[in-house]
Protein backbone atom coordinates (compact mmCIF):
# COMPACT_ATOMS: atom_id res chain seq x y z
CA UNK A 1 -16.46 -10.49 0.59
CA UNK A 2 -13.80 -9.05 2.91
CA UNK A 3 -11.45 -6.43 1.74
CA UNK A 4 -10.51 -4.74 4.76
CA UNK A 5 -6.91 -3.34 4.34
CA UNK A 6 -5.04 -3.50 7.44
CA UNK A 7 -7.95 -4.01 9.41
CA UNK A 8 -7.66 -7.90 7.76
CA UNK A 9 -5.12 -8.75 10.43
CA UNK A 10 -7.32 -8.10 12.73
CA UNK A 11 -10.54 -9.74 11.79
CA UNK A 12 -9.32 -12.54 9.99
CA UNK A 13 -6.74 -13.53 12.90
CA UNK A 14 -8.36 -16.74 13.51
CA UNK A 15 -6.65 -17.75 10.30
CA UNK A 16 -2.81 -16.44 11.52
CA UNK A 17 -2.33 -14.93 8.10
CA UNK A 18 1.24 -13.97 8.26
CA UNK A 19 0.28 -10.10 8.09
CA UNK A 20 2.26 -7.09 8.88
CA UNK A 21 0.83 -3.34 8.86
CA UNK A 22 3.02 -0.70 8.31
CA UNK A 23 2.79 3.18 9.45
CA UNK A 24 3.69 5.26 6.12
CA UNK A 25 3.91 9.13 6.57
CA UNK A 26 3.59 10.60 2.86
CA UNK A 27 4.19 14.55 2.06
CA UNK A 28 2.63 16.94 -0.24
CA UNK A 29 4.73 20.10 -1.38
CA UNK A 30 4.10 22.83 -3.72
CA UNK A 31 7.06 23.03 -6.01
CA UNK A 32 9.64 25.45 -6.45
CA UNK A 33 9.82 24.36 -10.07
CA UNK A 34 6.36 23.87 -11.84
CA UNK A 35 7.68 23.75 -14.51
CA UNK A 36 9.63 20.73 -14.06
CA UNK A 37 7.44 18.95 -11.31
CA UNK A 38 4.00 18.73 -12.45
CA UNK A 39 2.21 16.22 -14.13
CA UNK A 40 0.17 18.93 -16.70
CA UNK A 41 4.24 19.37 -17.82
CA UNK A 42 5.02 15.65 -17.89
CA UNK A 43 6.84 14.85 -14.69
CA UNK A 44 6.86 11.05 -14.41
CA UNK A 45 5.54 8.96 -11.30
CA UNK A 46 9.14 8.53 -9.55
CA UNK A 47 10.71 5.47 -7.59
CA UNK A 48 13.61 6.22 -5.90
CA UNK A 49 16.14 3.36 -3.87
CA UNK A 50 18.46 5.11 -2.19
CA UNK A 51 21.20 4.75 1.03
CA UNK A 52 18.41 7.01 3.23
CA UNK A 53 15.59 4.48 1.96
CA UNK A 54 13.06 3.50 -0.58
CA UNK A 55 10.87 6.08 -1.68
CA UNK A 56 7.63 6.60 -3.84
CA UNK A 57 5.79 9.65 -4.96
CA UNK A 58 4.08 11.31 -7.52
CA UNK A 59 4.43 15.12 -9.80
CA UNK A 60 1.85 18.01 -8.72
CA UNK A 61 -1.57 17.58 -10.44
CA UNK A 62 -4.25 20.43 -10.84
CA UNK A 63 -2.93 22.10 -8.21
CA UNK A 64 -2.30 19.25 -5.51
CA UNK A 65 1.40 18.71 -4.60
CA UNK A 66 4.53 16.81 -5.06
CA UNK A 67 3.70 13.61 -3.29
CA UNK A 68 6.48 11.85 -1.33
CA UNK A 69 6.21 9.14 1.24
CA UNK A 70 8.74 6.77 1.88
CA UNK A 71 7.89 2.35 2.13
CA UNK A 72 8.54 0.49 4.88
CA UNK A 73 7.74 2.03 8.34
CA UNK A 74 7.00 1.34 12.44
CA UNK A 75 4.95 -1.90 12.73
CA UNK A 76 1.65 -0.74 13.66
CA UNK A 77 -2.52 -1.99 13.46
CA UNK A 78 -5.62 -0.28 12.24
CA UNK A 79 -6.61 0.33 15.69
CA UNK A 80 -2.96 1.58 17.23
CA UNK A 81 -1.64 3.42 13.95
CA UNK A 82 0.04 6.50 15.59
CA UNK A 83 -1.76 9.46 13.18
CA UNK A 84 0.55 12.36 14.63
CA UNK A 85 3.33 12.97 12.24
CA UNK A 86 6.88 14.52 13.46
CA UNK A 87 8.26 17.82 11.71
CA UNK A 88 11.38 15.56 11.70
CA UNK A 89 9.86 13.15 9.48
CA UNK A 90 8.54 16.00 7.41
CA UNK A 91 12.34 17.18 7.26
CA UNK A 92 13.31 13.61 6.54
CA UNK A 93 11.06 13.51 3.35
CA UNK A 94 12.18 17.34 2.10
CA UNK A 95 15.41 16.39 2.64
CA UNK A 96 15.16 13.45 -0.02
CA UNK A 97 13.23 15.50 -2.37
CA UNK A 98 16.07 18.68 -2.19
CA UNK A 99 18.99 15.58 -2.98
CA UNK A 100 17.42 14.04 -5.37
CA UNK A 101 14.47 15.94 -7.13
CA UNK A 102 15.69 19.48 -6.76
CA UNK A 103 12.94 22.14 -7.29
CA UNK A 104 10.27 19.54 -5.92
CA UNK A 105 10.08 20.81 -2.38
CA UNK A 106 8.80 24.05 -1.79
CA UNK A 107 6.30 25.32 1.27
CA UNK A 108 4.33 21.91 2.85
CA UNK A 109 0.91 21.39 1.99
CA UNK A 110 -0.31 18.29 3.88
CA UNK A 111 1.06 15.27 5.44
CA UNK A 112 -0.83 12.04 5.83
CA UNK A 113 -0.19 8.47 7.69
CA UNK A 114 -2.02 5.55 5.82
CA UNK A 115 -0.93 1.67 6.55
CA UNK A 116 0.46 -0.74 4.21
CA UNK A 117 -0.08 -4.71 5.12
CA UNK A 118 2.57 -6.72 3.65
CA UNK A 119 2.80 -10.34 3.39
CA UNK A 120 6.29 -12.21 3.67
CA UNK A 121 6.12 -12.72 0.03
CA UNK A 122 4.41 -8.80 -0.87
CA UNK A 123 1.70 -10.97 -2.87
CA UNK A 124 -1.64 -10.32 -2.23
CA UNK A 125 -3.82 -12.98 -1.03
CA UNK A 126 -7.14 -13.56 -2.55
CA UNK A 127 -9.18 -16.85 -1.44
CA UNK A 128 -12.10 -18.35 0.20
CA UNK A 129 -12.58 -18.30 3.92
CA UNK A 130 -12.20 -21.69 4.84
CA UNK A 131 -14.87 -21.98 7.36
CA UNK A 132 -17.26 -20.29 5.28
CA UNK A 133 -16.57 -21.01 1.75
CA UNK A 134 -19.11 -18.32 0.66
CA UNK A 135 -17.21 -15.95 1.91
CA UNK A 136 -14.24 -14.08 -0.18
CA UNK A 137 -11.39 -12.03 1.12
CA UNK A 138 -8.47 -10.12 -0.62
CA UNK A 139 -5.95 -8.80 1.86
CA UNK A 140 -2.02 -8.14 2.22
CA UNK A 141 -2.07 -5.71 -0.70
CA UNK A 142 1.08 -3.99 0.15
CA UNK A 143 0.41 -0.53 -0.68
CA UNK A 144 -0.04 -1.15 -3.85
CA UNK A 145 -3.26 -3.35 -4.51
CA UNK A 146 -5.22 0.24 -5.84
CA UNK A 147 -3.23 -0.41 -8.32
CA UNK A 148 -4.64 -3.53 -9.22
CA UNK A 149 -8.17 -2.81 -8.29
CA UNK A 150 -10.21 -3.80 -11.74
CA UNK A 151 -8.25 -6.54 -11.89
CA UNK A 152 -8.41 -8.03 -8.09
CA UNK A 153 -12.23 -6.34 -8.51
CA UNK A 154 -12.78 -8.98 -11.43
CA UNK A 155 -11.17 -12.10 -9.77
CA UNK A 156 -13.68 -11.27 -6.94
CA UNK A 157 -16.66 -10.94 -8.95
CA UNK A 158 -15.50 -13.89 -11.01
CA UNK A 159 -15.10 -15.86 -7.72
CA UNK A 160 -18.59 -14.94 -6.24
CA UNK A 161 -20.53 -15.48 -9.44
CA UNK A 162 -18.59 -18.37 -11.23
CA UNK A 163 -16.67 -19.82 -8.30
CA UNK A 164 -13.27 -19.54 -10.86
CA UNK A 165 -10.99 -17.08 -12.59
CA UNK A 166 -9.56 -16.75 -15.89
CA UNK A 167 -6.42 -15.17 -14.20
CA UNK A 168 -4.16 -17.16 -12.70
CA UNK A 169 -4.15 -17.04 -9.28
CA UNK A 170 -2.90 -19.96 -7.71
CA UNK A 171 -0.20 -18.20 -6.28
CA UNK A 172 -2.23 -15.61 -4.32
CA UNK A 173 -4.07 -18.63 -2.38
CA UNK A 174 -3.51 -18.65 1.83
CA UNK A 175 -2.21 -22.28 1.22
CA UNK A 176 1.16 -20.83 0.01
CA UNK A 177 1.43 -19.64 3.91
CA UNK A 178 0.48 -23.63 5.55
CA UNK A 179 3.39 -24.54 7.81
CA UNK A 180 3.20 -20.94 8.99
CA UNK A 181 0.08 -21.38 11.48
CA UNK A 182 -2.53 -20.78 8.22
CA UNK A 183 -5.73 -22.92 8.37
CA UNK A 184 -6.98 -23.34 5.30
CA UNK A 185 -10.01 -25.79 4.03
CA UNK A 186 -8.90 -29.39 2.91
């Protein structure tokens, strides 16, 4: 079974899966306002699509942050992923938190870069490798496949044990990519 993240472009590129990774920088800050920004006071996951950009983040938790990163960033692989992150960007993420979460942002706890791998579609792709039909892969998750990880973790078991799925997953097979350079078995 191959569930490799972002590293999936890489060594399954004799397949010309239609991959893209993505450098994310995400932001932790204490918050001004407790009170309102932490989860052990019921501050919701938050979403936000706005004119700077689409951003994602979560409420303090037992004593870890406001989490803030922001989707969609510099084309990158597992192996070239630039790690340093820019006080700008830092500024860049405040910034967004102070317009539209007020009380969120306080003093910076940690930053982090992690890579997303998208596919043109943003499903995931879970299949058999054609050359070696014994061998599973899930990749293209999108940043959000942890999300999904008993379920995908099922359909994978399910694959290797039974060869099927009660899910539907048709529409996660590499097929849906043929035309695009995908070689997948007949």
């Amino acid at each position: 079974m191959i569930t490799t993240g972002p590293w999936a472009a890489e060594l399954l590129a004799d397949l010309h899966f239609p991959l893209q990774v993505q450098r994310t920088v995400n932001a932790y800050f204490q918050p001004e306002r407790p009170e309102w920004w932490s989860v052990e006071r019921g501050a919701p996951d938050f979403l936000l699509d706005v004119p700077e950009g689409s951003f994602y983040g979560m409420p303090a938790v037992a004593g870890v942050g406001v989490k803030i990163g922001r989707s969609g960033g510099a084309e990158t692989t597992a192996r070239t992923i630039r790690r340093t992150i820019d006080d700008a960007e830092i500024d860049m993420l405040r910034n967004t938190l102070d317009r539209y979460l007020p009380g969120a942002s306080g003093p910076e706890l940690r930053r982090i870069t992690c890579m997303c791998t998208y596919t043109p579609d943003r499903d995931f792709i879970i299949d058999r490798h054609p050359s070696y039909p014994q061998v599973l892969f899930g990749c293209g998750f999108s940043g959000r496949g942890y999300k999904f990880a008993p379920v995908v973790g099922e359909i994978l078991a399910d694959l290797a044990g039974d060869g099927q799925s009660r899910h539907e997953i048709e529409f996660l097979a590499a097929e849906r990519f043929v035309g695009d350079g995908v070689q997948v078995m007949a």
